[in-house]
Each structure stands twice: as C-alpha cells, then as structure tokens.
Protein backbone atom coordinates (compact mmCIF):
# COMPACT_ATOMS: atom_id res chain seq x y z
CA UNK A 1 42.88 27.11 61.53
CA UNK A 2 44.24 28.40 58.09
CA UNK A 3 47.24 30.41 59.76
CA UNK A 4 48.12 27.44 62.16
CA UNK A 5 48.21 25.13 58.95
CA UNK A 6 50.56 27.20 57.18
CA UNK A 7 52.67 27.46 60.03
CA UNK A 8 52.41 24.00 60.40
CA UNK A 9 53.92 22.89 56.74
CA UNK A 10 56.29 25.84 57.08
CA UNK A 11 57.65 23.60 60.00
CA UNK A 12 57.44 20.44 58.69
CA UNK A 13 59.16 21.28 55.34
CA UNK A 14 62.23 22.29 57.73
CA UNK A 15 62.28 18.72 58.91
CA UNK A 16 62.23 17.09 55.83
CA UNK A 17 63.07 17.60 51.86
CA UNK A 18 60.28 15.50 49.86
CA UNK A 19 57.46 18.07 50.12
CA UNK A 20 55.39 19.71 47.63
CA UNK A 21 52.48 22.20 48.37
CA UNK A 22 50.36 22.60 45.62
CA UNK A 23 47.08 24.87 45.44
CA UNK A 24 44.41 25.96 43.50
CA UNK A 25 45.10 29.32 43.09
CA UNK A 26 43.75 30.24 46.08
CA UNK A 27 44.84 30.68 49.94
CA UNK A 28 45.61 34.36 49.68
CA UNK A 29 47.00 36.48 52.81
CA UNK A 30 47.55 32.56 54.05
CA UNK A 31 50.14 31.03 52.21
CA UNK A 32 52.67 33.22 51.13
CA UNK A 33 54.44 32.69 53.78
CA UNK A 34 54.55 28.55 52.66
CA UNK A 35 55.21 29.89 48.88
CA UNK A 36 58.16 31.30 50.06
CA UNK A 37 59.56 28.57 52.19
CA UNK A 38 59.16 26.21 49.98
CA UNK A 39 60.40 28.03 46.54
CA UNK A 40 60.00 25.72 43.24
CA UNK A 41 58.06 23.18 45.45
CA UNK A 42 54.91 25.90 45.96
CA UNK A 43 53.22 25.05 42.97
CA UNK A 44 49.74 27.11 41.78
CA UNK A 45 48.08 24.89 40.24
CA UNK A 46 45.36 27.17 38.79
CA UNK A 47 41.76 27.08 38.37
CA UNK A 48 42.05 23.18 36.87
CA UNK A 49 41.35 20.83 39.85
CA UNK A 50 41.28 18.02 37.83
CA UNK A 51 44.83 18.46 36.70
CA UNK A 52 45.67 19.53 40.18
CA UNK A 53 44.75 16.39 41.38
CA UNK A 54 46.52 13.90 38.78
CA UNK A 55 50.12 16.30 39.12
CA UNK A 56 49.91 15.37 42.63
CA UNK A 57 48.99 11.70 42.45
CA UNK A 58 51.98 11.73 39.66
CA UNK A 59 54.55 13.74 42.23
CA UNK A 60 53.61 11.67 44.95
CA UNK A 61 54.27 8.37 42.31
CA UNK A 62 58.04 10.28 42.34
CA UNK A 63 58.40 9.66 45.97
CA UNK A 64 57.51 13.45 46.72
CA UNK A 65 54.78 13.76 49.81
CA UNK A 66 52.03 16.55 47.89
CA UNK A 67 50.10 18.19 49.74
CA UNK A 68 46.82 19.79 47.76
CA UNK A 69 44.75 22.82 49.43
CA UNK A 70 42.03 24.95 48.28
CA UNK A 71 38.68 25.57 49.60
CA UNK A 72 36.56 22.52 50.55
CA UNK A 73 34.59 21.68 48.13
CA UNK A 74 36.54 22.40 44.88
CA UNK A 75 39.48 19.93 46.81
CA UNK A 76 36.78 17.51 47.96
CA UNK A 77 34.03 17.53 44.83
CA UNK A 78 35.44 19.13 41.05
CA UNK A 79 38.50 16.24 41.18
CA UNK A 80 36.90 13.55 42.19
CA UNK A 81 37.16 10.98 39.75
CA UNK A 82 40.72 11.88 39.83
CA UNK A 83 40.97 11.32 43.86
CA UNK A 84 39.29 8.08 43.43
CA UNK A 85 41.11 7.02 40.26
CA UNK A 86 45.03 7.99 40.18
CA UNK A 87 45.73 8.93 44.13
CA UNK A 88 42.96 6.60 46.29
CA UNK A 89 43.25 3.12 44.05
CA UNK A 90 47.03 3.14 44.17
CA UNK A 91 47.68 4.19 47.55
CA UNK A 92 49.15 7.30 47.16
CA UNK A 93 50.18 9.41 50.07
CA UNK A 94 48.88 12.49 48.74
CA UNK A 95 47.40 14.89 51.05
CA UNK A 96 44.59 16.50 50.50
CA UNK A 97 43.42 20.02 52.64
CA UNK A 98 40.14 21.34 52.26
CA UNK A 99 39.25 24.79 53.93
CA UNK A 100 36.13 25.74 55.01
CA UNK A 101 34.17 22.21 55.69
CA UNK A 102 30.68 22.66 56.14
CA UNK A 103 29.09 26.13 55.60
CA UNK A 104 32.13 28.17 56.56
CA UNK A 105 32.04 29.94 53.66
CA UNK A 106 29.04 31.41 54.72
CA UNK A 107 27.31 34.03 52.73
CA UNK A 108 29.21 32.72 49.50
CA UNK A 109 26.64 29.84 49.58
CA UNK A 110 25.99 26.60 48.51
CA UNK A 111 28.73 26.77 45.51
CA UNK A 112 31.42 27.42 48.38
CA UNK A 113 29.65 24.93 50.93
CA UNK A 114 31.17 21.23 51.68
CA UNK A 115 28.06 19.51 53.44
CA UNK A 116 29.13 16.31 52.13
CA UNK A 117 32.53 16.00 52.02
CA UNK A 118 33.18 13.88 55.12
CA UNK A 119 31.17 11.59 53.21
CA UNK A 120 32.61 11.52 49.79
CA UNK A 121 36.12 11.03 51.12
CA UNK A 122 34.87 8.38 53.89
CA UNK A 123 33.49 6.23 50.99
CA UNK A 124 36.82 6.18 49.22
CA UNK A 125 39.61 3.22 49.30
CA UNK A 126 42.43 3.72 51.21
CA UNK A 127 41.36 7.30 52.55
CA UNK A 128 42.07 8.53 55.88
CA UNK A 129 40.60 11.90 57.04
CA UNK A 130 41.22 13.97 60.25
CA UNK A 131 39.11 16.79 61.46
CA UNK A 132 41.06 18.78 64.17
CA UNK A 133 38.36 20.26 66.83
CA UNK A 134 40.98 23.20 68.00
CA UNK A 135 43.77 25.69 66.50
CA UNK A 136 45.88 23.57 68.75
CA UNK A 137 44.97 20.49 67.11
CA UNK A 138 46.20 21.64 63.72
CA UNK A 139 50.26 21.14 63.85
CA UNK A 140 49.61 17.70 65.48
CA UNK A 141 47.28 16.45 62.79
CA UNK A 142 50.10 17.66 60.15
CA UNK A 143 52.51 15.88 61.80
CA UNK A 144 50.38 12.38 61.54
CA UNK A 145 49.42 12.97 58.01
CA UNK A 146 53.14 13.73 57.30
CA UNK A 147 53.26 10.03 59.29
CA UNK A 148 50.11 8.47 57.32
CA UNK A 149 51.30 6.26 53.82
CA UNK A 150 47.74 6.83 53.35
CA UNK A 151 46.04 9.15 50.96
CA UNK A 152 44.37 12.15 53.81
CA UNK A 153 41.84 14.62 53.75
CA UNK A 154 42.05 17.20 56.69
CA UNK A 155 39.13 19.40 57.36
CA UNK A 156 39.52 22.80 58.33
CA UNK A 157 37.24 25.36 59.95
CA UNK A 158 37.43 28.23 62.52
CA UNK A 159 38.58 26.51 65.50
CA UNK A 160 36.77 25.68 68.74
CA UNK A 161 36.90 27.89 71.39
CA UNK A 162 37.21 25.26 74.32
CA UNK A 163 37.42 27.20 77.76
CA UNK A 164 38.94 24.15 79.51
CA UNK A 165 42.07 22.17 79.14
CA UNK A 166 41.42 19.99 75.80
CA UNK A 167 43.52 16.59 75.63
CA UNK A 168 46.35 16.19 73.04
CA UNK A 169 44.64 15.38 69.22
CA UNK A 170 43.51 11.60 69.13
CA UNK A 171 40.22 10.01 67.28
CA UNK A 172 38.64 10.21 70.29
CA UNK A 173 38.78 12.65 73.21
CA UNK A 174 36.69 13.31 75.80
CA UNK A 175 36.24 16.96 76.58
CA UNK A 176 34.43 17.16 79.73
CA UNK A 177 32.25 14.73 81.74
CA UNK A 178 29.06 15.60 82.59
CA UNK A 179 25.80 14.19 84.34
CA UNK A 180 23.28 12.57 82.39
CA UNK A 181 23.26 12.55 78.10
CA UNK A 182 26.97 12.06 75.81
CA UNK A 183 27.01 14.51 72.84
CA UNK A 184 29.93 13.18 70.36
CA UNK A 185 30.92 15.96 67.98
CA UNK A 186 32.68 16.62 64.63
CA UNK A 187 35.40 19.20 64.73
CA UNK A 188 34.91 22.88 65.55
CA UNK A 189 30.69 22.80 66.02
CA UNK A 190 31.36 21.20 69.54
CA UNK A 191 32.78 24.59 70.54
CA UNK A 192 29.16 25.81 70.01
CA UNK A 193 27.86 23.67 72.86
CA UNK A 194 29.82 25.94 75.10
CA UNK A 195 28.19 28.94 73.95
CA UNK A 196 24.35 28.38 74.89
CA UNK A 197 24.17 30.36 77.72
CA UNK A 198 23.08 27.58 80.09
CA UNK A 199 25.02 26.22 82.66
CA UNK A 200 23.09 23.36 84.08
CA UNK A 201 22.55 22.52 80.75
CA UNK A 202 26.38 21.92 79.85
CA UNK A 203 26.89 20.45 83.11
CA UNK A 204 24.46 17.82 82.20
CA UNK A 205 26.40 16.73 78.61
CA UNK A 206 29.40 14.82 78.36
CA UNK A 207 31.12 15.69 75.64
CA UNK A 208 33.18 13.89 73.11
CA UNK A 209 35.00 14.41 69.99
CA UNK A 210 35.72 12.45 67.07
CA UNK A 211 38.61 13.17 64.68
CA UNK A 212 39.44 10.56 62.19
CA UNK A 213 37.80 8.19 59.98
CA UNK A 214 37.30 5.46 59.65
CA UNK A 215 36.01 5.43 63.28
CA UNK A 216 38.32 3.83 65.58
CA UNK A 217 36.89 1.10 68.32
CA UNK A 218 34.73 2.62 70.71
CA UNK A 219 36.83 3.64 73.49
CA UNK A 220 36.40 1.36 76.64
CA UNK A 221 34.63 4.96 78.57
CA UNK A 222 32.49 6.16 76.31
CA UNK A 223 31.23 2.60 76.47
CA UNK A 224 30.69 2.45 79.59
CA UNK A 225 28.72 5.96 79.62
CA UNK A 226 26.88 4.60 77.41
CA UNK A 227 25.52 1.74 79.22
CA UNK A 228 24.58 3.57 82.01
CA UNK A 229 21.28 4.14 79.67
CA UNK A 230 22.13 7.65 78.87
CA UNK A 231 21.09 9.70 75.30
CA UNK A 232 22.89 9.92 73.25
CA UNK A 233 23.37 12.83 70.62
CA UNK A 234 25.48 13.55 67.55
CA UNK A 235 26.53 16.79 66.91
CA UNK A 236 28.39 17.80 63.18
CA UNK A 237 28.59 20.20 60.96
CA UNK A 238 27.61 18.33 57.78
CA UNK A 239 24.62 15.97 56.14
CA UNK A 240 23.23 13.32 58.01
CA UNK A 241 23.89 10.91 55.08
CA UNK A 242 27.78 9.47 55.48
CA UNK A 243 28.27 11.76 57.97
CA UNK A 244 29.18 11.31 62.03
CA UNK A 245 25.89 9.64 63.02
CA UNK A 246 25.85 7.09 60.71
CA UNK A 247 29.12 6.07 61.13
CA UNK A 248 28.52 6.05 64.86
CA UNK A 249 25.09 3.80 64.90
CA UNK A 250 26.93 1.18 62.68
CA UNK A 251 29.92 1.08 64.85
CA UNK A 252 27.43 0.71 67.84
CA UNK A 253 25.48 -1.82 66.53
CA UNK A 254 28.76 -3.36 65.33
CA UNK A 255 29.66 -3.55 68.67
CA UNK A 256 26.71 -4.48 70.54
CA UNK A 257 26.47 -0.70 72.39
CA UNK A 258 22.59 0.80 72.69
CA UNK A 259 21.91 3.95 74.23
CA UNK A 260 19.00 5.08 75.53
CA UNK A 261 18.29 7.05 72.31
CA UNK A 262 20.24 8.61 69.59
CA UNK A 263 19.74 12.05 68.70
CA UNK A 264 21.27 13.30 65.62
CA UNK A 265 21.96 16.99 64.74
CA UNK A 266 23.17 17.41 61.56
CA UNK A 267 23.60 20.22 58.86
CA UNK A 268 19.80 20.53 56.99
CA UNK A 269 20.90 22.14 53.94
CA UNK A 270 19.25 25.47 53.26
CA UNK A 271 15.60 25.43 54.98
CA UNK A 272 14.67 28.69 54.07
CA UNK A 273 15.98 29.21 50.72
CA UNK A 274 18.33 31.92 52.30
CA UNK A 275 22.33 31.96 52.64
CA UNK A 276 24.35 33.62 55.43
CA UNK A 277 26.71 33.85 57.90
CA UNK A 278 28.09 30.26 58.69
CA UNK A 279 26.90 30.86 62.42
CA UNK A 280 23.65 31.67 60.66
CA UNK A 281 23.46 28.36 58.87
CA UNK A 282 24.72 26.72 61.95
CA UNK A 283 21.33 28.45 64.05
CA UNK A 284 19.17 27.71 61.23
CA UNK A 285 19.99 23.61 61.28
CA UNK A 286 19.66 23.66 65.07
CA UNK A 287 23.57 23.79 65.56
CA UNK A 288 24.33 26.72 67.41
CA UNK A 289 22.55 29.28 69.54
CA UNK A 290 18.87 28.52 71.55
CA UNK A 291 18.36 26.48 68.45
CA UNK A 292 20.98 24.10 69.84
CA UNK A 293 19.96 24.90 73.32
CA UNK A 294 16.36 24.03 72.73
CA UNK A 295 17.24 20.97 70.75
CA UNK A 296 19.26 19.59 73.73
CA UNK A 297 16.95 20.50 76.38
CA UNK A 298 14.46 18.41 74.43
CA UNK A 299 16.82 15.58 75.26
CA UNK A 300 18.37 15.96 77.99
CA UNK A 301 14.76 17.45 80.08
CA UNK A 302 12.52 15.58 78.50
C-alpha cells in the first residue's frame, strides 16, 4: 500500500495548495517521489517524533492540511502525549499515516510492531481512523481524509489480495456472501481467509470488512445475517483489547443484535518467544494458514 499512498498525495497535492508531508526520516525508495512534488512542503522531520508531532499540530493551526508518516508505531506510540495534547484536544486536521500496522514489520520485532495502535488512536477525542482492506482502497481513503476536519490515522499494510470484484471503500463492505457463519475483518488479514486452501470452507463464510472508526451503525444486512442465528467471528490483525471485537460486541449489544456466538481472532502477541516473518506471526496467532483454517472449521463444523 506504501507506493499507492505516495501516488495518492502526489495527486492530491496537484488538486490543492495547503499541503504539507512531513516524515520521520524514514519512507525510503517510497517517497521521493512526494519529496519532490511537493519541494519546501516535504519536510524530514528527523528521528524526534515528539517534535514531529507538535510542528504539525502548529502547521495545521496555520491553516496548512499536515500529513505525518513513518512506521506504525513510532507515528502511533513515541508522540503520543503530543497527539492527544496539541492535535486531538483542539481538533486539528492533522493526518496521521502509520506503515506497517500490526506485525508487518516482521522479523524486526516487537520494537517495529503496532499491535495496539487501533486502540490507542480509537480512545482519542476527535480521532477518526481508516484502515483500507485493498491497494485499491488507498487513493479513496486519501481523498476522505483530505475531506475529514478531523484529526486521522490511516493504517497501512500489504494489501489484500481479493480474487473477486471488491465494492468501492466504505466502513462497511461486504465481500462475498456465503452460507452459514459472518467473519467481519480488519484491513488486509481478510485477504488471508482466501488463502486456506478450502473451498467449502470459504463458501460457508460471509465476509465483511470494516474500515473506519468509530464503528458506523450496523448496516441493515449484516443485521439481518445476523439474526438468522449464524456465528459470528472477528478477524484482525491486532490485540483483542480496543481492537475490532470489542468495538463490535458493544455496538451489538448497543443495538440489541446477538449472534449465535462470537468468535474472536485476534493478534496473541509473541507465544513462543520467537519473531518472524509477519505471515509467520499471522500463523502463529491463528490468523493465516491451517491455523486459520482449523480455527474456522472449529466454528463453522462444529
């Protein structure tokens, strides 16, 4: 999703003269082509988050619409008192771009991980975050943050590999139907469900996928799969604390909606002690592979 960002805000700053892309010194072989675009408005920012953070809350004061990217966690977790303090509590529309979400920095470990960063931003005022599901999805989101007065944080990841027509971005989409149990996923893990090797198996899910919080209403169809008494599952790429499940059981208690259970797979952390490939981590915490496979055949089979 990296190149289809930068693309993306190469675009957009041809449509409009109040941006500023600022970065953390990193984004290499990804953003030159945005450095040179956008001239004295690329700004490297360095290895000093903090500072990062408050230049763009200040630019963004200015009437300029900052964007911040670096790698998930240090965008997400080293300014966070500043997020929360000088862009969240005044309403700033800065927007904030964290690569890698959950383990897809992979062997670099649990430094370079962002398990809980859909959680730390959700629990912020006035913050709006979008999670694109496909490489597709990218320029769309851009454009709606670009939209958003809101202070955003958009998740990236290696995209989806969806071998079916996928609807336009929205917080809700439903990606296929299927026969008996509703999986709702979290950005680019739901491509993983197509990857198990088991037909009748996919053919019994249908799928969903959520791409913004807060959590919109509960769309009048999934709804009414729902109360057809099927399982439910959650499927993300990130701690089960403030992440997609919880979110999901409030807003279904909140609105009166009980499947017939509610399955959550979620990111586990590091259960052997070991780090990895990020498809590694994903087969380790039951998220990819026949660890998926046997975890939803436990559902859906009984």
């Amino acid at each position: 999703m990296r190149d289809e960002f930068a693309q993306a805000m190469i675009a957009l700053f041809r449509e409009r003269g109040d941006l500023v892309f600022v970065t953390g010194d990193v984004g290499y072989m990804a953003l030159e082509g945005i450095a040179e675009t956008y001239g004295e408005r690329f700004i490297n920012a360095g290895i000093a988050e903090q500072n990062m953070m408050s230049l763009a809350a200040g630019l963004a004061r200015e009437g300029h619409l900052t964007w911040v990217y670096s790698m998930a966690p240090f965008v997400a977790f080293r300014p966070y008192e500043q997020i929360r303090t000088d862009v969240c509590l005044h309403r700033l529309p800065v927007k904030l771009v964290g690569n890698g979400g959950g383990y897809g920095y992979g062997i670099m470990g649990a430094t370079h991980h962002a398990l809980e960063d859909v959680g730390a931003m959700r629990v912020l005022p006035n913050m709006r975050l979008y999670v694109p599901l496909t490489a597709t999805d990218v320029g769309q989101v851009v454009n709606l943050m670009a939209q958003d007065p809101l202070p955003n944080y958009l998740r990236l990841n290696t995209a989806a590999r969806i071998p079916a027509e996928v609807p336009p971005f929205a917080p809700w989409r439903r990606i296929k139907r299927g026969r008996t149990t509703v999986v709702v996923g979290l950005g680019p893990v739901v491509g993983n469900l197509y990857e198990m090797g088991d037909e009748d198996l996919l053919d019994d899910l249908e799928i969903w996928s959520v791409g913004t919080f807060p959590l919109d209403e509960l769309p009048a169809d999934f709804i009414a799969s729902i109360e057809e008494e099927r399982p439910l599952v959650t499927i993300e790429e990130h701690y089960l604390s403030c992440g997609l499940a919880e979110a999901l059981s409030y807003r279904l208690m909140r609105q009166g909606v009980y499947p017939r259970s509610f399955t959550s797979l979620h990111a586990k952390g590091y259960p052997s002690g070991r780090y990895g490939s990020q498809r590694w981590h994903q087969e380790e915490s039951g998220l990819a592979g026949q660890a998926l496979r046997s975890e939803l055949e436990r559902v859906v089979r009984g």
